[in-house]
PDB file of N, CA and C in Angstrom:
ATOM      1  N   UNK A   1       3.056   7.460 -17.426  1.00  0.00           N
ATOM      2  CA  UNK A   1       2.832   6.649 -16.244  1.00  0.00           C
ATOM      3  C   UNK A   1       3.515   5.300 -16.421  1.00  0.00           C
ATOM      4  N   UNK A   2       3.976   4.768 -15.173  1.00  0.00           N
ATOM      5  CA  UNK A   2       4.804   3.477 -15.188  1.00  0.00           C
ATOM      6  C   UNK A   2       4.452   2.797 -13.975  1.00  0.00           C
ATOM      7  N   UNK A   3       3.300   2.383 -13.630  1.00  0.00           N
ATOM      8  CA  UNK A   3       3.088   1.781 -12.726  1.00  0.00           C
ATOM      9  C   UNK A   3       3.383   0.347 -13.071  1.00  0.00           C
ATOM     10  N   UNK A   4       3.858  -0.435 -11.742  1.00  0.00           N
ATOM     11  CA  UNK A   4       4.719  -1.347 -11.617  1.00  0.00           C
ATOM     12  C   UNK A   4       3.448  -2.563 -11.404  1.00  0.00           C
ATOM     13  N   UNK A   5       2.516  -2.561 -10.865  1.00  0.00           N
ATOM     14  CA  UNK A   5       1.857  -3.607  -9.957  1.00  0.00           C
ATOM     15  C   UNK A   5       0.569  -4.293 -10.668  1.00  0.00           C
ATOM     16  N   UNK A   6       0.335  -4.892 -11.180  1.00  0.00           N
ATOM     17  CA  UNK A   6      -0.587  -5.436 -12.053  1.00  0.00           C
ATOM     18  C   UNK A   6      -1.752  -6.342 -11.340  1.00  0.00           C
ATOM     19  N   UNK A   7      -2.826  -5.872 -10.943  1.00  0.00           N
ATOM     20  CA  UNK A   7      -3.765  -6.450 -10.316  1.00  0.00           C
ATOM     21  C   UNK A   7      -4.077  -7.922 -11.295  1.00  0.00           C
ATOM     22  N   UNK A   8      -4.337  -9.015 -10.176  1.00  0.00           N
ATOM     23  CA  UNK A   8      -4.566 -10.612 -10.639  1.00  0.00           C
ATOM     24  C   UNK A   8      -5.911 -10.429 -10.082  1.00  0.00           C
ATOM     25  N   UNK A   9      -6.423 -10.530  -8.890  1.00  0.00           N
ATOM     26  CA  UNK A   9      -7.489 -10.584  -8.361  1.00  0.00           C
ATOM     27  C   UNK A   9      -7.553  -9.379  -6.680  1.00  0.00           C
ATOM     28  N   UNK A  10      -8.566  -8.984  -6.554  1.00  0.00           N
ATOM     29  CA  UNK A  10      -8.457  -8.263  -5.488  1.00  0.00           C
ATOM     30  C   UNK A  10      -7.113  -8.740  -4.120  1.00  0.00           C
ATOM     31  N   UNK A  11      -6.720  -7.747  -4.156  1.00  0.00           N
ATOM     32  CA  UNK A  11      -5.454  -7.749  -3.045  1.00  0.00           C
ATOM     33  C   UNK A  11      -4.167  -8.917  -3.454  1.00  0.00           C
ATOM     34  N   UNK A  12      -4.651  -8.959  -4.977  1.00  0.00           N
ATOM     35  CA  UNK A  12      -3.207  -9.862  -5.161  1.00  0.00           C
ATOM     36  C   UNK A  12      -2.974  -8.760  -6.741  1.00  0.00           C
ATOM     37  N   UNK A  13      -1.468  -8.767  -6.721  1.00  0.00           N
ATOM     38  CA  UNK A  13      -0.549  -8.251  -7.533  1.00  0.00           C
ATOM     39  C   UNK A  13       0.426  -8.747  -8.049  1.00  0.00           C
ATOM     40  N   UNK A  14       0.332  -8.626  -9.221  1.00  0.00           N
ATOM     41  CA  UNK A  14       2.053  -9.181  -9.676  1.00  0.00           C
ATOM     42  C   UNK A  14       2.778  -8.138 -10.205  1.00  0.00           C
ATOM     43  N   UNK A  15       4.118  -8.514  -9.836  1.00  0.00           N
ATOM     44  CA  UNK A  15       5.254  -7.039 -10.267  1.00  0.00           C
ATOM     45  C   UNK A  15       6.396  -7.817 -10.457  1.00  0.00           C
ATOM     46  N   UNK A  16       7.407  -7.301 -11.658  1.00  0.00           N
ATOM     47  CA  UNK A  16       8.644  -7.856 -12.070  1.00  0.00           C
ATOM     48  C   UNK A  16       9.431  -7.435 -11.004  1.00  0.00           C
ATOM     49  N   UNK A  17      10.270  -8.511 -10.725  1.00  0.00           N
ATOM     50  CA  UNK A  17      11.285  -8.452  -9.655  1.00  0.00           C
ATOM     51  C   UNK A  17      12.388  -7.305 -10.056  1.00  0.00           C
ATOM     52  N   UNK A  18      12.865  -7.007  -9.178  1.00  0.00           N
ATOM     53  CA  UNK A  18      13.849  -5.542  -9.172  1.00  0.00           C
ATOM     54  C   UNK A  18      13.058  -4.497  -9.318  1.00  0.00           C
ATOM     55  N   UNK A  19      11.543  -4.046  -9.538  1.00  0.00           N
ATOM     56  CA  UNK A  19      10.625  -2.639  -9.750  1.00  0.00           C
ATOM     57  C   UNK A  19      10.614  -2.173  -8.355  1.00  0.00           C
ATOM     58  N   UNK A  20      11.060  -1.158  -8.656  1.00  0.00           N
ATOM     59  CA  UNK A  20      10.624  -0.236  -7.090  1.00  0.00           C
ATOM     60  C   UNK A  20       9.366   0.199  -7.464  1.00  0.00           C
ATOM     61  N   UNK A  21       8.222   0.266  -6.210  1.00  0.00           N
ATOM     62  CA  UNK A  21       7.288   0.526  -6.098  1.00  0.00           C
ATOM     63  C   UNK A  21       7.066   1.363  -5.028  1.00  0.00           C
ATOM     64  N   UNK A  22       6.388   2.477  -5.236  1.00  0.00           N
ATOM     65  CA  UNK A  22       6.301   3.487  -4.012  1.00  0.00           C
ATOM     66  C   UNK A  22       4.578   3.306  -3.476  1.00  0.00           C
ATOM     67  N   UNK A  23       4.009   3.431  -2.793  1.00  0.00           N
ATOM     68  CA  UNK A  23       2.775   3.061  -1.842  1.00  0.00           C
ATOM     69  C   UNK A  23       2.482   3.902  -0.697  1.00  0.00           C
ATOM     70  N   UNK A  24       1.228   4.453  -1.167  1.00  0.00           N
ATOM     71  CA  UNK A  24       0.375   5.589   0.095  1.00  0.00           C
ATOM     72  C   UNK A  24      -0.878   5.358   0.156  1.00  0.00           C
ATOM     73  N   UNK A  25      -1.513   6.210   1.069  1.00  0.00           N
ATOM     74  CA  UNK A  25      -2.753   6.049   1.239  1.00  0.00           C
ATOM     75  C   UNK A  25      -3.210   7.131   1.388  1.00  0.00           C
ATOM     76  N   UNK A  26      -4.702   7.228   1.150  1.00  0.00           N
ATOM     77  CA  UNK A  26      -5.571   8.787   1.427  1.00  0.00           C
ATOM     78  C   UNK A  26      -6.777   8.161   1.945  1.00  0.00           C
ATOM     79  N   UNK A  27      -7.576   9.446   2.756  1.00  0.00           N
ATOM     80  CA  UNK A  27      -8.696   8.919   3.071  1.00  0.00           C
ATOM     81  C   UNK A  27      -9.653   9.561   2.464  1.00  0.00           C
ATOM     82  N   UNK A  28     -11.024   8.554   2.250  1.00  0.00           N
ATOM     83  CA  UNK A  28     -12.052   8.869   1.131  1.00  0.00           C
ATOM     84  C   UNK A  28     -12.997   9.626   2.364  1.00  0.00           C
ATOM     85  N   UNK A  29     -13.052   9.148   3.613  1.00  0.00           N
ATOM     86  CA  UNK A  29     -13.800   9.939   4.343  1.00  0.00           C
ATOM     87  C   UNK A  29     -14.161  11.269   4.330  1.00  0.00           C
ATOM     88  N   UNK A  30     -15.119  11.975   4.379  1.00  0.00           N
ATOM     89  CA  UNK A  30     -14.594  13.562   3.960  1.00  0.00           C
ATOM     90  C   UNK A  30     -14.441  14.637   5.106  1.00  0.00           C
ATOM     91  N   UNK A  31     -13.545  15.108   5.078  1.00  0.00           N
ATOM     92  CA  UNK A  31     -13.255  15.645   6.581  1.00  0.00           C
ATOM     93  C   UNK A  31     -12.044  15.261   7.369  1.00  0.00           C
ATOM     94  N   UNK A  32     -11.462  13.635   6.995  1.00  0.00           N
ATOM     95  CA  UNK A  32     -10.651  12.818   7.628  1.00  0.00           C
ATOM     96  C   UNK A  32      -9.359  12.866   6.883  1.00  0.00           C
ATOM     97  N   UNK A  33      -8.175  12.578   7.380  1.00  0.00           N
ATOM     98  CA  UNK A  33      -7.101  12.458   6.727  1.00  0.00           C
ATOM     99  C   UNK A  33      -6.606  11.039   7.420  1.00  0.00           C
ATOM    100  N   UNK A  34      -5.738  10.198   6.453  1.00  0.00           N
ATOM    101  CA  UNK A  34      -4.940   9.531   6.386  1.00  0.00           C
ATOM    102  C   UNK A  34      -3.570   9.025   5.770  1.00  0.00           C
ATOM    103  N   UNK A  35      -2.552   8.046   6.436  1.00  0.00           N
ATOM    104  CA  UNK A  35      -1.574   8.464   6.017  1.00  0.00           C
ATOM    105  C   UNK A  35      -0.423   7.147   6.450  1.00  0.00           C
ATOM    106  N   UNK A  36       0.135   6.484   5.587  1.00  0.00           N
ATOM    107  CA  UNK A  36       0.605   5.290   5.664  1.00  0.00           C
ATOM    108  C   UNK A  36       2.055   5.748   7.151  1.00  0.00           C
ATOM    109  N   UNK A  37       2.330   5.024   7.905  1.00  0.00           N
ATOM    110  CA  UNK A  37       3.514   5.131   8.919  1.00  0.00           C
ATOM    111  C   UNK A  37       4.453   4.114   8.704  1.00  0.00           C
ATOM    112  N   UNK A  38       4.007   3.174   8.293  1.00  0.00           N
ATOM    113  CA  UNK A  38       5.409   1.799   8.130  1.00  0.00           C
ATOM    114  C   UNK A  38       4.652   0.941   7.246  1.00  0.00           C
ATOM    115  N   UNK A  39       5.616   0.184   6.560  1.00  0.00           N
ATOM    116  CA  UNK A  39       5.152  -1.118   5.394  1.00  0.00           C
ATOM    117  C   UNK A  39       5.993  -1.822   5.880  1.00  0.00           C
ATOM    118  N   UNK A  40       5.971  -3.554   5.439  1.00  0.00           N
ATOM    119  CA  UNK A  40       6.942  -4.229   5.913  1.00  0.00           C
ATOM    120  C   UNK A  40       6.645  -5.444   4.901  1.00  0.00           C
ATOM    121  N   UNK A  41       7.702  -5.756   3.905  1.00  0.00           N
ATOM    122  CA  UNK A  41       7.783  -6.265   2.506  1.00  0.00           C
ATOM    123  C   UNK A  41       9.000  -7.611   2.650  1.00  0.00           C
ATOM    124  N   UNK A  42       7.893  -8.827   2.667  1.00  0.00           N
ATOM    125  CA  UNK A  42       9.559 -10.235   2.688  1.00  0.00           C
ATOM    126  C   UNK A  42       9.846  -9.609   4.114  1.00  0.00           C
ATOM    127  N   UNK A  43      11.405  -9.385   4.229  1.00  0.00           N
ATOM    128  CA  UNK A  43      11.498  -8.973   5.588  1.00  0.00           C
ATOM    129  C   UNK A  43      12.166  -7.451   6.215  1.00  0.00           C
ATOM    130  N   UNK A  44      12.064  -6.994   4.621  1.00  0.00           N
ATOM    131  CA  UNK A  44      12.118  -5.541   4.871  1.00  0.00           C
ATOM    132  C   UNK A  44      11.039  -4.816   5.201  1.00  0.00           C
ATOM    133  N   UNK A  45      11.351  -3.565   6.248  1.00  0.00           N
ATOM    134  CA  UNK A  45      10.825  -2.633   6.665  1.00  0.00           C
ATOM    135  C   UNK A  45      11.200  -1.252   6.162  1.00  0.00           C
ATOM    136  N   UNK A  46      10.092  -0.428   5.872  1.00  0.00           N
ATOM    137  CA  UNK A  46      10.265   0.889   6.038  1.00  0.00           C
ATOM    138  C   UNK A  46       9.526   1.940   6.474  1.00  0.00           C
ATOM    139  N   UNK A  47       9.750   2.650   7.310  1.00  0.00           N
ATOM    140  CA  UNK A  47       9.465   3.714   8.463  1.00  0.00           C
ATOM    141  C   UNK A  47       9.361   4.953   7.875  1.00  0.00           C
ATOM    142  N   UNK A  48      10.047   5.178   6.921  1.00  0.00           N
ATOM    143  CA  UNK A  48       9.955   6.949   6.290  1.00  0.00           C
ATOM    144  C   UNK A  48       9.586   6.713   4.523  1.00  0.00           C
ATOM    145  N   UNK A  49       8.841   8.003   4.674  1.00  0.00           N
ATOM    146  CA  UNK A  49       7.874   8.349   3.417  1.00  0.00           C
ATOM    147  C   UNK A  49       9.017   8.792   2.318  1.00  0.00           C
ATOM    148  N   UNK A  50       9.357   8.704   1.234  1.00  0.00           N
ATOM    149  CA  UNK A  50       8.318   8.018   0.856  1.00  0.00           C
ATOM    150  C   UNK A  50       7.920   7.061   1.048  1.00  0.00           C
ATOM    151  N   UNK A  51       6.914   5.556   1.123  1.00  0.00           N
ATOM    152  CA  UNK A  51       7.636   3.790   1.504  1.00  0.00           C
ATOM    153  C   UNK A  51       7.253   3.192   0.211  1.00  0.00           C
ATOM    154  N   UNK A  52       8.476   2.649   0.112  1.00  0.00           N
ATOM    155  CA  UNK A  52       9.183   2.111  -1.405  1.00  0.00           C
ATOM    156  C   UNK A  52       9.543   0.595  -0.868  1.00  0.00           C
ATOM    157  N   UNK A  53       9.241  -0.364  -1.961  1.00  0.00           N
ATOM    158  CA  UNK A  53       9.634  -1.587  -1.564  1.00  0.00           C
ATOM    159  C   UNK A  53       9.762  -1.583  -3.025  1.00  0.00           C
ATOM    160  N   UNK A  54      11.233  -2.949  -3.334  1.00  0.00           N
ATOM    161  CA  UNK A  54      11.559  -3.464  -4.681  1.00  0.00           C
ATOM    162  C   UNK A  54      10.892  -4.747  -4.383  1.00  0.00           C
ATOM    163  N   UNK A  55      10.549  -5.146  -5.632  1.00  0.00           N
ATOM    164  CA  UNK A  55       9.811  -6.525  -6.050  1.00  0.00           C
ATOM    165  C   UNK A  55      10.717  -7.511  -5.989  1.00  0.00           C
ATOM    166  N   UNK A  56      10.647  -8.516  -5.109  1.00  0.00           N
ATOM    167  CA  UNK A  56      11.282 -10.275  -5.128  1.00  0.00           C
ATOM    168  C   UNK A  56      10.444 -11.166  -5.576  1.00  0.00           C
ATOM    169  N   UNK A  57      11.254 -12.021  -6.122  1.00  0.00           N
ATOM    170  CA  UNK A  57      10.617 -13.477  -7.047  1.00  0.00           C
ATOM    171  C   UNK A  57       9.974 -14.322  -5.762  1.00  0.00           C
ATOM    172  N   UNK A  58       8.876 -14.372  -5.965  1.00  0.00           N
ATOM    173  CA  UNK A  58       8.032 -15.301  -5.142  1.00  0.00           C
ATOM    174  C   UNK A  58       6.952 -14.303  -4.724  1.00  0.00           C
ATOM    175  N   UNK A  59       5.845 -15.244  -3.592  1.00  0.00           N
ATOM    176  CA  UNK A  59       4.605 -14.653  -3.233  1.00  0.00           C
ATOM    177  C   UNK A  59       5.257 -14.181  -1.568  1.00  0.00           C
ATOM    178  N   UNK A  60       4.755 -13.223  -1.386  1.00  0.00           N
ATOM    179  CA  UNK A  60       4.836 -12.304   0.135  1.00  0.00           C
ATOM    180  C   UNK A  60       4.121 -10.559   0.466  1.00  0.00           C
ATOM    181  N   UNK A  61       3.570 -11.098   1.531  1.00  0.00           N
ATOM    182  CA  UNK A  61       2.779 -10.105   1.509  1.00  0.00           C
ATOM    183  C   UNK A  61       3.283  -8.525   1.945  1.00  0.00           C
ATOM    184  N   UNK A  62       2.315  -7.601   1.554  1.00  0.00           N
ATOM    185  CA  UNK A  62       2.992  -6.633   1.894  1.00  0.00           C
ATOM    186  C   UNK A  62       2.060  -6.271   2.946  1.00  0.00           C
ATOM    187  N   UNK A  63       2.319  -5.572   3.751  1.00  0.00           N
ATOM    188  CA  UNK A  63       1.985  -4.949   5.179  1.00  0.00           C
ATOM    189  C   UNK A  63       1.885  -3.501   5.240  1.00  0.00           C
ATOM    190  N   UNK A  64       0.582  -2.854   5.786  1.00  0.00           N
ATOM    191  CA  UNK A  64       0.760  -1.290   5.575  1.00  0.00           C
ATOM    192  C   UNK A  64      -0.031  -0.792   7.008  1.00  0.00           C
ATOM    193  N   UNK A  65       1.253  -0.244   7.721  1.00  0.00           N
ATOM    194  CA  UNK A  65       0.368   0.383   8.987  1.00  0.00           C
ATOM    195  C   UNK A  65      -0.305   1.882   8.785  1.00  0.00           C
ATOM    196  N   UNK A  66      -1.378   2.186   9.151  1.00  0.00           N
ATOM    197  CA  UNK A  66      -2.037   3.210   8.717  1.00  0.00           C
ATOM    198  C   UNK A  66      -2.401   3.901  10.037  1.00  0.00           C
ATOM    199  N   UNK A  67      -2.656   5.342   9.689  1.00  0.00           N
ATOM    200  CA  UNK A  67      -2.915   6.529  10.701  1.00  0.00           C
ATOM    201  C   UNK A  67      -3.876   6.951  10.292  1.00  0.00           C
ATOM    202  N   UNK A  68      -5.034   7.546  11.423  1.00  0.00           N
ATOM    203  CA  UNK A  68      -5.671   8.610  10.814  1.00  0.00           C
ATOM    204  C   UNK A  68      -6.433   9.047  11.725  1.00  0.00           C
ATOM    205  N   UNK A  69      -7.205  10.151  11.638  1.00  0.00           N
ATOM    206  CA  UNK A  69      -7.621  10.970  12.534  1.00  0.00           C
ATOM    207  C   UNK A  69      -8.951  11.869  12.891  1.00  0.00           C
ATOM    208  N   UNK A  70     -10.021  10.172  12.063  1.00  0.00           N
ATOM    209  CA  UNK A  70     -11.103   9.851  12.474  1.00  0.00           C
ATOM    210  C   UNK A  70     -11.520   8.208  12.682  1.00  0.00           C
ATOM    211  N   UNK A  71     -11.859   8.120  13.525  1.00  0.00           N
ATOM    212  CA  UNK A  71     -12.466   6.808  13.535  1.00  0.00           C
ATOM    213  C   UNK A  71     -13.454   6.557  12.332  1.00  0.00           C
ATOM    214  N   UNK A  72     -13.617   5.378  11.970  1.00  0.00           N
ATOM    215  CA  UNK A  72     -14.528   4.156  11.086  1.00  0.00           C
ATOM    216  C   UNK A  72     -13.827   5.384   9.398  1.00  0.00           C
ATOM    217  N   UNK A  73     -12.835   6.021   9.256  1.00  0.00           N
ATOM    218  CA  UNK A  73     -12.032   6.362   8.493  1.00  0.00           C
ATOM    219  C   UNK A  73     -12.304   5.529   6.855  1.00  0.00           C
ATOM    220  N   UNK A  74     -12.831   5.725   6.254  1.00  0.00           N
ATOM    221  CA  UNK A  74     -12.386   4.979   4.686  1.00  0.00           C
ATOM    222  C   UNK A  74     -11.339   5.519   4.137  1.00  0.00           C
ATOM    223  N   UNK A  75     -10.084   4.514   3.749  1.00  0.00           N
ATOM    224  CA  UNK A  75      -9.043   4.926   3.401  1.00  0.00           C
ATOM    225  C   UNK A  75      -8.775   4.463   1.995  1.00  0.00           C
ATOM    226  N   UNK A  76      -8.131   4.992   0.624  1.00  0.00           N
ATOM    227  CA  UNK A  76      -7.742   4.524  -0.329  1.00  0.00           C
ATOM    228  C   UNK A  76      -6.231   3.806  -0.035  1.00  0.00           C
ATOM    229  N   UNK A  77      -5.869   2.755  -0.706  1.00  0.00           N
ATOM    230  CA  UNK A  77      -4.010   2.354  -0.461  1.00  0.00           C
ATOM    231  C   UNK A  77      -4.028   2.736  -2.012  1.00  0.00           C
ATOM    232  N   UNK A  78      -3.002   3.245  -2.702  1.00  0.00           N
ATOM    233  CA  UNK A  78      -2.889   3.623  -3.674  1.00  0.00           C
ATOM    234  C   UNK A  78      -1.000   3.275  -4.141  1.00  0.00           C
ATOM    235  N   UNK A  79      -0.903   3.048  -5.433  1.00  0.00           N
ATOM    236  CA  UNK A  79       0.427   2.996  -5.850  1.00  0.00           C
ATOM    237  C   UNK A  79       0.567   4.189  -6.171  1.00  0.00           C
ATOM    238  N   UNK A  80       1.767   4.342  -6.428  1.00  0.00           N
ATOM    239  CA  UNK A  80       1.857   6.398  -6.441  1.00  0.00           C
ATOM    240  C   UNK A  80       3.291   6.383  -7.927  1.00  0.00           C
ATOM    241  N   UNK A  81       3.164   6.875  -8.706  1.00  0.00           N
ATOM    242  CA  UNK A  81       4.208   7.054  -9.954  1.00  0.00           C
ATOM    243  C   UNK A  81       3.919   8.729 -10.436  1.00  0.00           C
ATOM    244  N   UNK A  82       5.242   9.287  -9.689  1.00  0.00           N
ATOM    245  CA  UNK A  82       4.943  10.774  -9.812  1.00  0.00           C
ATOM    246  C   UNK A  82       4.251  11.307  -9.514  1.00  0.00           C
ATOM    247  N   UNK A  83       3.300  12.211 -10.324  1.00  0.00           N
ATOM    248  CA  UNK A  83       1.915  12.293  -9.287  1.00  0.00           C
ATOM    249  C   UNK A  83       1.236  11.781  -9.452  1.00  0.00           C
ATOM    250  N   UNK A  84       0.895  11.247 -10.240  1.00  0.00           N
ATOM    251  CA  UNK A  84      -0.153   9.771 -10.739  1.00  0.00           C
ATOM    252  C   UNK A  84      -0.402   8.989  -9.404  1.00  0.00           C
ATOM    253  N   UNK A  85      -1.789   8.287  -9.182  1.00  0.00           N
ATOM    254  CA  UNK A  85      -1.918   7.435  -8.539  1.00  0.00           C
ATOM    255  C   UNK A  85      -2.806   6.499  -8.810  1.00  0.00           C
ATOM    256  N   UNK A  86      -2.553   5.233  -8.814  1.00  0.00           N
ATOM    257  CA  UNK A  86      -3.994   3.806  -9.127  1.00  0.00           C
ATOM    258  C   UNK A  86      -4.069   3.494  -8.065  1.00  0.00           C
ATOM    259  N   UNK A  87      -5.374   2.983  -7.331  1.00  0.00           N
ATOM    260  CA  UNK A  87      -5.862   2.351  -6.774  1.00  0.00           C
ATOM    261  C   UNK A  87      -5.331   0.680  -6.570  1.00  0.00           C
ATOM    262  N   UNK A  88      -4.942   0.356  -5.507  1.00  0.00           N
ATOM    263  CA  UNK A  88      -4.746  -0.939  -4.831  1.00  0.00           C
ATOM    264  C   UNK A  88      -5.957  -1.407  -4.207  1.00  0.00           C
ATOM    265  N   UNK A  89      -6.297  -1.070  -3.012  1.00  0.00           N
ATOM    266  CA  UNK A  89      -7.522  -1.715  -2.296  1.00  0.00           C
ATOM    267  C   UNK A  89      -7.757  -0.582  -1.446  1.00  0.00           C
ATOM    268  N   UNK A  90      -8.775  -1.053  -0.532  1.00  0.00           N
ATOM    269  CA  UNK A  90      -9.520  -0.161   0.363  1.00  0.00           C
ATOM    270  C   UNK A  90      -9.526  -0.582   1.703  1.00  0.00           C
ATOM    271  N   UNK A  91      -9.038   0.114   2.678  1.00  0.00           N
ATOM    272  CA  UNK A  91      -9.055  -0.254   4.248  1.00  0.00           C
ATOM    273  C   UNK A  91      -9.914   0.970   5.179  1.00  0.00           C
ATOM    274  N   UNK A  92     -11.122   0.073   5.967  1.00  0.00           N
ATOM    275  CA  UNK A  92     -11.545   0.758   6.732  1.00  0.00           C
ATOM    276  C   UNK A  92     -11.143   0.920   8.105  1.00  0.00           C
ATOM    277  N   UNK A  93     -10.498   2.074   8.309  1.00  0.00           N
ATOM    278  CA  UNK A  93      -9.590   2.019   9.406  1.00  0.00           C
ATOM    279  C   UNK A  93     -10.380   2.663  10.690  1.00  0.00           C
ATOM    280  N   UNK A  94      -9.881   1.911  11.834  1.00  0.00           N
ATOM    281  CA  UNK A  94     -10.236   2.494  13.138  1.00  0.00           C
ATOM    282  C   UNK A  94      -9.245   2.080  14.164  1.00  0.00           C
ATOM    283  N   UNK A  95      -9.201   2.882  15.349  1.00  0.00           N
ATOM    284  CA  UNK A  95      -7.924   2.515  16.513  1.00  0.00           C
ATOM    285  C   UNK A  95      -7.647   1.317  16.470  1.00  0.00           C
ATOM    286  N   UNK A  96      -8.725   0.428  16.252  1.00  0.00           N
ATOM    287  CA  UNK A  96      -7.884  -1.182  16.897  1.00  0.00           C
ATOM    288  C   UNK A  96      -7.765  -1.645  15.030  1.00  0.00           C
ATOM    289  N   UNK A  97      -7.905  -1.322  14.175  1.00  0.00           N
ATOM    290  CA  UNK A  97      -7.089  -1.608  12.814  1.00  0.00           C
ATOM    291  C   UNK A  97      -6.298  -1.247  12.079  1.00  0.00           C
ATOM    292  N   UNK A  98      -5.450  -1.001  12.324  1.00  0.00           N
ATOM    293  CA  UNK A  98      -4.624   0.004  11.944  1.00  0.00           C
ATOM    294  C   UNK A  98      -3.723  -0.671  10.865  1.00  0.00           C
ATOM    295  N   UNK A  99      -4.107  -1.955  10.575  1.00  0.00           N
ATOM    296  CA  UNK A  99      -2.973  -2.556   9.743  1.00  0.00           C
ATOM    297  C   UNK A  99      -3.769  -3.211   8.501  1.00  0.00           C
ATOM    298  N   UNK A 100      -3.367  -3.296   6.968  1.00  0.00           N
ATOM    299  CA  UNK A 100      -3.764  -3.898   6.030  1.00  0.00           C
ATOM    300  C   UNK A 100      -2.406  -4.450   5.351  1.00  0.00           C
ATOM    301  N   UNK A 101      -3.105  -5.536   4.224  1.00  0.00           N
ATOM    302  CA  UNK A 101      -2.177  -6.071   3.899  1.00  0.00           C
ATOM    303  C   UNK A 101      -2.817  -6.330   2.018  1.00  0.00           C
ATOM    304  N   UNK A 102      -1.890  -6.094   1.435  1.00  0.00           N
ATOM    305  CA  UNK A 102      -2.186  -6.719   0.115  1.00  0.00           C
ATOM    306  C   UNK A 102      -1.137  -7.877  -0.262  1.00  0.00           C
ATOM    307  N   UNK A 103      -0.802  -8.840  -1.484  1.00  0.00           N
ATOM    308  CA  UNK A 103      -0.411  -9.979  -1.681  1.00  0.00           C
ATOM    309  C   UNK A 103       0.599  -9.523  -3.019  1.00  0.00           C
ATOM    310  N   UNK A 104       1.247  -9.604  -3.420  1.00  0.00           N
ATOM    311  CA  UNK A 104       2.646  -9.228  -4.869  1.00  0.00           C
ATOM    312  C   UNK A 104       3.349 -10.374  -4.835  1.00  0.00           C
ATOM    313  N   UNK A 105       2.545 -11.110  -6.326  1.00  0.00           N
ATOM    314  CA  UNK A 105       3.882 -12.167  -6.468  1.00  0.00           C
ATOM    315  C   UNK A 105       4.779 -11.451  -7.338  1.00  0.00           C
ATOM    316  N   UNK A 106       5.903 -11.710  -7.047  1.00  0.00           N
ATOM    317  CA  UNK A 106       7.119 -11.708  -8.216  1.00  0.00           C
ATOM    318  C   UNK A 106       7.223 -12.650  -9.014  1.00  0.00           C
ATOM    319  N   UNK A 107       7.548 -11.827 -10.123  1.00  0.00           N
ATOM    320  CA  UNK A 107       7.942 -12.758 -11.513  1.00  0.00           C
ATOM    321  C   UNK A 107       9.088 -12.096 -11.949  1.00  0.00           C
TER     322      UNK A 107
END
């Protein structure tokens, strides 16, 4: 395992600049599925799975639009390295939330 993202305090991360980092989500709900649709990193965007963002020097947040296909939904955000996955944070998703965000400074 080579996970890139080193938890500081809830929803903040630090990661060496140039690491690609890949990022999904599942839902803990049981019955429910979920499933990341766009991230948007500094001022890149990405729209197709896998969604991969490289690490830049400084603080900026990352952005994760989420799907799913129950309401009040508990979702895991997870870093993903092969099949391996750690835990990032937790978003409880419903129609009008559809968006979370965690924090990655670069070093």
């Amino acid at each position: 395992m080579s996970f890139k993202l080193t938890k500081i305090m809830p929803s903040l991360f630090r990661g060496r600049e140039g690491d690609v980092v890949t990022i999904d989500a599942r839902a803990l709900t049981p019955g429910a599925s979920a499933r990341v649709v766009g991230i948007y990193y500094d001022s890149a965007t990405d729209q197709t799975a896998p969604f991969t963002l490289t690490v830049k020097t400084g603080t900026f947040g990352l952005g994760l639009i989420i799907e799913a296909d129950q309401p009040a939904t508990f979702v895991e955000i997870v870093e993903v390295d092969g099949a391996d996955e750690r835990h990032l944070a937790f978003h409880a998703w419903n129609p009008i939330s559809k968006f979370s965000q965690i924090t990655i400074k670069g070093i």
